[in-house]
N, C-alpha and C. Protein backbone atom coordinates (compact mmCIF):
# COMPACT_ATOMS: atom_id res chain seq x y z
N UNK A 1 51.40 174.90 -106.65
CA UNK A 1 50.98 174.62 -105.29
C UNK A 1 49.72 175.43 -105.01
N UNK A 2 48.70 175.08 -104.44
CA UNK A 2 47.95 175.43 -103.73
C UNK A 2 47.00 174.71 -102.85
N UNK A 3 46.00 175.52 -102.06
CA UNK A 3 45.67 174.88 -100.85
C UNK A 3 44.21 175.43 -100.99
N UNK A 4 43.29 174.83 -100.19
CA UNK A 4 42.13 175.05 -99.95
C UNK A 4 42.01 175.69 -98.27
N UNK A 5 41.27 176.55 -98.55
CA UNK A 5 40.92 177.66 -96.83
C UNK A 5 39.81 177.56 -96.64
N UNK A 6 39.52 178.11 -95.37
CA UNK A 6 37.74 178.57 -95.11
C UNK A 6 38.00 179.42 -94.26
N UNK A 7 37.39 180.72 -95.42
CA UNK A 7 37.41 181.84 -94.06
C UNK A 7 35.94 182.68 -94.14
N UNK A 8 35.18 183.05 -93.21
CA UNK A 8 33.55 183.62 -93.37
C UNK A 8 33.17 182.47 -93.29
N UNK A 9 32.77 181.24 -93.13
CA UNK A 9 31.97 179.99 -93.59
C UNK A 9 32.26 179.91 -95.19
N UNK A 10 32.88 180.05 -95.76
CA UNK A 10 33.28 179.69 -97.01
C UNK A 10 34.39 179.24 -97.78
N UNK A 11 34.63 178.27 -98.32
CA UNK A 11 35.95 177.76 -99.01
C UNK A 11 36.03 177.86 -100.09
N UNK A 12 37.50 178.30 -100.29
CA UNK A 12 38.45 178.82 -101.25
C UNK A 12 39.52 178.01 -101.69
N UNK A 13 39.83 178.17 -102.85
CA UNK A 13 40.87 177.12 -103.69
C UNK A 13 41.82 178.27 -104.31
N UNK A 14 43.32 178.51 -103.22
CA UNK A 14 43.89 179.81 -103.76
C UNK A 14 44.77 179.25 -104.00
N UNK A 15 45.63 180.17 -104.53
CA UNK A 15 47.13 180.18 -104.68
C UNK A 15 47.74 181.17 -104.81
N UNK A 16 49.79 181.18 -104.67
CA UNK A 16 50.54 182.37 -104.25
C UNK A 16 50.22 183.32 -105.42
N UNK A 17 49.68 184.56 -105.38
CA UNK A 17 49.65 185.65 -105.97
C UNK A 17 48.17 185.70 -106.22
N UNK A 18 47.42 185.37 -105.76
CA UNK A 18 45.93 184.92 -106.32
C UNK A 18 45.42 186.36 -105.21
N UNK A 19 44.54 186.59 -106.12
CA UNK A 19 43.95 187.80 -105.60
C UNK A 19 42.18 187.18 -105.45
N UNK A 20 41.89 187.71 -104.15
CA UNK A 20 40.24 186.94 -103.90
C UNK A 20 39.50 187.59 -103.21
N UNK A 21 37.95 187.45 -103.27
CA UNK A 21 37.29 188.51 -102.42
C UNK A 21 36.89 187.66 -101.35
N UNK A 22 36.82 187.94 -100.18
CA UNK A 22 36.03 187.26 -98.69
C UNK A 22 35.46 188.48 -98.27
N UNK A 23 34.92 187.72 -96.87
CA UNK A 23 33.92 187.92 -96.20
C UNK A 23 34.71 189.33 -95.33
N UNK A 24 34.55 189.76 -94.55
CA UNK A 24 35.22 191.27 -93.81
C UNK A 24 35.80 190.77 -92.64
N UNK A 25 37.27 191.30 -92.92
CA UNK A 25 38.26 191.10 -92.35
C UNK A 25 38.86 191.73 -91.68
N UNK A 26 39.14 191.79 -89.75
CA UNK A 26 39.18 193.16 -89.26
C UNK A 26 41.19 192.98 -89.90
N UNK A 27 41.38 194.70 -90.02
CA UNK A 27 42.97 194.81 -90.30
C UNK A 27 43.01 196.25 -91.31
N UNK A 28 44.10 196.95 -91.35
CA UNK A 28 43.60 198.04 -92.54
C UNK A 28 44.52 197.74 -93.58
N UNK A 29 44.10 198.46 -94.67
CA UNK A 29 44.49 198.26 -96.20
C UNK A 29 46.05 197.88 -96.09
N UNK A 30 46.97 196.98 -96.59
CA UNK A 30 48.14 197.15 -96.15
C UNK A 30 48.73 195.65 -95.50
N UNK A 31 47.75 195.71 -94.38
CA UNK A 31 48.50 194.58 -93.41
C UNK A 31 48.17 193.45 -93.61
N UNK A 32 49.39 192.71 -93.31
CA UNK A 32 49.05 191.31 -93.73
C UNK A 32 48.12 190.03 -92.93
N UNK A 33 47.93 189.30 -93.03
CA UNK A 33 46.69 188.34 -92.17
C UNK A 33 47.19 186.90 -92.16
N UNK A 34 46.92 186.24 -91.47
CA UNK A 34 47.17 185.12 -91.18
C UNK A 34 46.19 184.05 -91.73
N UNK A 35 46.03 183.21 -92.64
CA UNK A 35 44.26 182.56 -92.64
C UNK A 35 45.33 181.40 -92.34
N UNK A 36 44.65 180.42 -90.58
CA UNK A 36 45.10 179.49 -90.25
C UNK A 36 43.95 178.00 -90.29
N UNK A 37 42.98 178.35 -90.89
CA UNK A 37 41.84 177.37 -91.46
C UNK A 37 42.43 176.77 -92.66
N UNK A 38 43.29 176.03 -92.74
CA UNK A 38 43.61 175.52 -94.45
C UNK A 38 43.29 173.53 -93.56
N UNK A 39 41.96 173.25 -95.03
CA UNK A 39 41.52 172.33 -95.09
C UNK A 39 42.69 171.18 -96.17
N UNK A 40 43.21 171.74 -97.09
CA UNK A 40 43.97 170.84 -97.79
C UNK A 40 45.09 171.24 -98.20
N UNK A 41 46.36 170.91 -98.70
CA UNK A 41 47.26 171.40 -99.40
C UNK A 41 47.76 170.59 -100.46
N UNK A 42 48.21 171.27 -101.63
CA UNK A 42 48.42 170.06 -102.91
C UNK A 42 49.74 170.71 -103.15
N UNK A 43 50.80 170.22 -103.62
CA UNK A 43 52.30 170.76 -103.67
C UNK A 43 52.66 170.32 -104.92
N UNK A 44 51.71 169.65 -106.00
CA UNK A 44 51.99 169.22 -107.17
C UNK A 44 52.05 167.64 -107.13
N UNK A 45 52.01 166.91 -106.35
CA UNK A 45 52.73 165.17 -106.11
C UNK A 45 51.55 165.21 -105.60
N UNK A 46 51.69 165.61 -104.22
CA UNK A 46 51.06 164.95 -103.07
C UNK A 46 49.68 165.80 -102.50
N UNK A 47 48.52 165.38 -102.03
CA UNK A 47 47.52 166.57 -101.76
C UNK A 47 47.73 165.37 -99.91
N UNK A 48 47.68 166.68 -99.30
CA UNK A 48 47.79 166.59 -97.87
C UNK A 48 46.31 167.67 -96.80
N UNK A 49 45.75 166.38 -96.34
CA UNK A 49 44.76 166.82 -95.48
C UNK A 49 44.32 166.37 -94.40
N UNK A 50 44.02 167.27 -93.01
CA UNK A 50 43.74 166.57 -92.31
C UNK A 50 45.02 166.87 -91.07
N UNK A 51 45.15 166.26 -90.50
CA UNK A 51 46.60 166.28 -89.61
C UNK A 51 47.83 166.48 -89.98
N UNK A 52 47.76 166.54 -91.36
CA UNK A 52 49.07 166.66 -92.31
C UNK A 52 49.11 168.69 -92.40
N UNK A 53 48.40 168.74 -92.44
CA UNK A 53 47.76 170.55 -92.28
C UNK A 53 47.74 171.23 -91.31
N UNK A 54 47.66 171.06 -90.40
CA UNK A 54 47.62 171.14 -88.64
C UNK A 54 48.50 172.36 -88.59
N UNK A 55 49.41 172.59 -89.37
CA UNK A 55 50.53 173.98 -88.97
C UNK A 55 50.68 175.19 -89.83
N UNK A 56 49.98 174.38 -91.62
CA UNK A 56 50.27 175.17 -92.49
C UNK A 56 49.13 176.78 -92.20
N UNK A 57 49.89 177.46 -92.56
CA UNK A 57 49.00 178.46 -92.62
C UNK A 57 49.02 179.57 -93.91
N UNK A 58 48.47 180.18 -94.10
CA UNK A 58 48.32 180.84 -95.32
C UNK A 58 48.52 182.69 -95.22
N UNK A 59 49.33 183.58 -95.65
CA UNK A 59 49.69 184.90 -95.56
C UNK A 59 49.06 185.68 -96.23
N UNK A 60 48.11 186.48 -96.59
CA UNK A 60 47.41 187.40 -97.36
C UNK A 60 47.18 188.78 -96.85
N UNK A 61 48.00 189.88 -97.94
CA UNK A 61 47.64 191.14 -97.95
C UNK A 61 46.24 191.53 -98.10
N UNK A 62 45.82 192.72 -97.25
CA UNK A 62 44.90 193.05 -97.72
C UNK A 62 44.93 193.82 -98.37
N UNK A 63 44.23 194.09 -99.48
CA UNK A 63 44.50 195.12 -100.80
C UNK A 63 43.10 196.26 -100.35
N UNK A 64 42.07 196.09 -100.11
CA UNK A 64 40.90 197.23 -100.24
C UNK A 64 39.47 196.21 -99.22
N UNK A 65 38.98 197.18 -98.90
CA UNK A 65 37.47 197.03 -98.02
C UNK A 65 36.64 197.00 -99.19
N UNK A 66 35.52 196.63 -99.38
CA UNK A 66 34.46 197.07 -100.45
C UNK A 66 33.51 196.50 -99.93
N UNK A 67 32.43 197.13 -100.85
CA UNK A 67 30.76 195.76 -100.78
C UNK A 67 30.36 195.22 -101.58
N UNK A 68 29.45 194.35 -101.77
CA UNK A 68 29.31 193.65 -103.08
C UNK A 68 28.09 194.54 -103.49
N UNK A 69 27.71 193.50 -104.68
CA UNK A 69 26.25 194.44 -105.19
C UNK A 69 25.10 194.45 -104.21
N UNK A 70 23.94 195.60 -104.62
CA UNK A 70 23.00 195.07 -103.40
C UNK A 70 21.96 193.85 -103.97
N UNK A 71 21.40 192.99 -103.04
CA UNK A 71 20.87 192.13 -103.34
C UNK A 71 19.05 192.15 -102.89
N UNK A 72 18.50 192.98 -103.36
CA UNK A 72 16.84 192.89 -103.19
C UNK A 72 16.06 191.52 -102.69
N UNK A 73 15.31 191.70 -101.41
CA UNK A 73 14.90 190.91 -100.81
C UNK A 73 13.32 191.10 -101.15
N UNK A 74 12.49 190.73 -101.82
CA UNK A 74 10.99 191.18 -101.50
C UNK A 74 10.14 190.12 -101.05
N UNK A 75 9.37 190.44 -99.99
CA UNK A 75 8.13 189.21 -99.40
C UNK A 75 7.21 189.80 -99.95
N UNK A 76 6.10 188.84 -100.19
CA UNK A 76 4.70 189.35 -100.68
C UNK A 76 4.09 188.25 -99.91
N UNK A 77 2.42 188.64 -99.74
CA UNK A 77 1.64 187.46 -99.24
C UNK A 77 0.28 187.62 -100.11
N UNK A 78 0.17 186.60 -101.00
CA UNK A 78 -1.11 187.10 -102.13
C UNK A 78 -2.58 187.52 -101.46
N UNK A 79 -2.94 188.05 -102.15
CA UNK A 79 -4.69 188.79 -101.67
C UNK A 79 -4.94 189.41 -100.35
N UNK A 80 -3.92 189.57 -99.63
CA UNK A 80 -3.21 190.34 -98.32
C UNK A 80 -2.54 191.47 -98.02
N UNK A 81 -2.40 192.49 -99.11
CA UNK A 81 -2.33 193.65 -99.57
C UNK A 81 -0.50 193.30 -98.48
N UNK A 82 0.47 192.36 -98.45
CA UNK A 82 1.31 192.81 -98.13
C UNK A 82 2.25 192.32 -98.85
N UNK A 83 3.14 193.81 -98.55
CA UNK A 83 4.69 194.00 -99.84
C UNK A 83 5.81 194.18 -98.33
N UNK A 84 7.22 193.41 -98.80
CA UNK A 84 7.98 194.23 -97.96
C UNK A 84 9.53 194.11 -99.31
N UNK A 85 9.74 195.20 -99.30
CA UNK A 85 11.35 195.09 -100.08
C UNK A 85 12.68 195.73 -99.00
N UNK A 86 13.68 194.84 -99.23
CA UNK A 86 14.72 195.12 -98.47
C UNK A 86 15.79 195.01 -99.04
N UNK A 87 16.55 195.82 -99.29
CA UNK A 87 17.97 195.48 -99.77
C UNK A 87 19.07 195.31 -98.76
N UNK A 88 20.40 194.26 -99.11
CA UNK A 88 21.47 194.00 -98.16
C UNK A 88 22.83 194.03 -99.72
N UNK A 89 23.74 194.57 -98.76
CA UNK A 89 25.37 194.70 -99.10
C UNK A 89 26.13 193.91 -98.30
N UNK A 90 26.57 193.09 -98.83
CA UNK A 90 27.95 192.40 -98.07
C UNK A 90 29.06 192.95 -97.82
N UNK A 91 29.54 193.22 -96.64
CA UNK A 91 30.98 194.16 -96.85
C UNK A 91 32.03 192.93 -96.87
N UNK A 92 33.01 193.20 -98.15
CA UNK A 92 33.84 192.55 -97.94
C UNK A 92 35.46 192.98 -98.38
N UNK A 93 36.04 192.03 -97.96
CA UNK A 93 37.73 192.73 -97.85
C UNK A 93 38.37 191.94 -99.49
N UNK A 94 39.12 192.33 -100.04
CA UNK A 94 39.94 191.31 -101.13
C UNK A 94 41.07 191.52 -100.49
N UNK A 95 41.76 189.97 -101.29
CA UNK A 95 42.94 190.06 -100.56
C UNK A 95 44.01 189.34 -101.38
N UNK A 96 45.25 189.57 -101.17
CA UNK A 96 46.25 188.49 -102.19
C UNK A 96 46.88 187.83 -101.38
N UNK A 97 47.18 186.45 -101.59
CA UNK A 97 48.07 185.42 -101.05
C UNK A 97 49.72 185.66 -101.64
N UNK A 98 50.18 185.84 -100.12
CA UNK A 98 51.59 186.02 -100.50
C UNK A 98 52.53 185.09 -100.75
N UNK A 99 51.90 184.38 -99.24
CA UNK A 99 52.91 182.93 -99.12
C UNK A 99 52.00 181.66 -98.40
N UNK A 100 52.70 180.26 -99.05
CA UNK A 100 52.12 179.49 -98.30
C UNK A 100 52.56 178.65 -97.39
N UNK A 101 52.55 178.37 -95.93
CA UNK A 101 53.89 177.73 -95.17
C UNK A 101 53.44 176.63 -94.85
């Protein structure tokens, strides 16, 4: 069984025990979360989406806070003597799926 989510603007194809990184999630290390965005569910037979989904929701521990790598931004504008470099970190939470209802 598993189901497809969207949580941050982004979708995920999890399942029970699946460990995954998202976007930052308020809650501390420990507690569990609710993700009530589930776009599809597949149970092995049948894939259900749409109004058929409307209730399911999805349970995930959070295991740890982190950031990702940093990601270097540089603008240049040629024969214009201009440079700009910027780096950004994503903070994000991982998390494991406990259960799916």
């Amino acid at each position: 069984m598993f189901a497809i989510i969207e949580t941050g603007a982004k979708q995920y194809k999890i399942a029970k025990n699946q460990v995954f990184k998202s976007e930052r999630l308020m809650g501390d290390v420990g507690d569990e979360v609710t993700l009530d965005r589930v776009l599809a569910v597949f149970d092995g037979k049948t894939m259900k989406v749409g109004a058929a989904v409307a209730k399911v929701k999805v349970m995930a521990k959070i295991l740890e806070h982190s950031r990702s790598k940093k990601v270097k931004v540089f603008k240049k504008k040629r024969r214009k003597n201009y440079q700009r470099t910027q780096g950004h970190r994503q903070n994000l939470t991982v998390l494991q799926v406990t259960d799916i209802q």
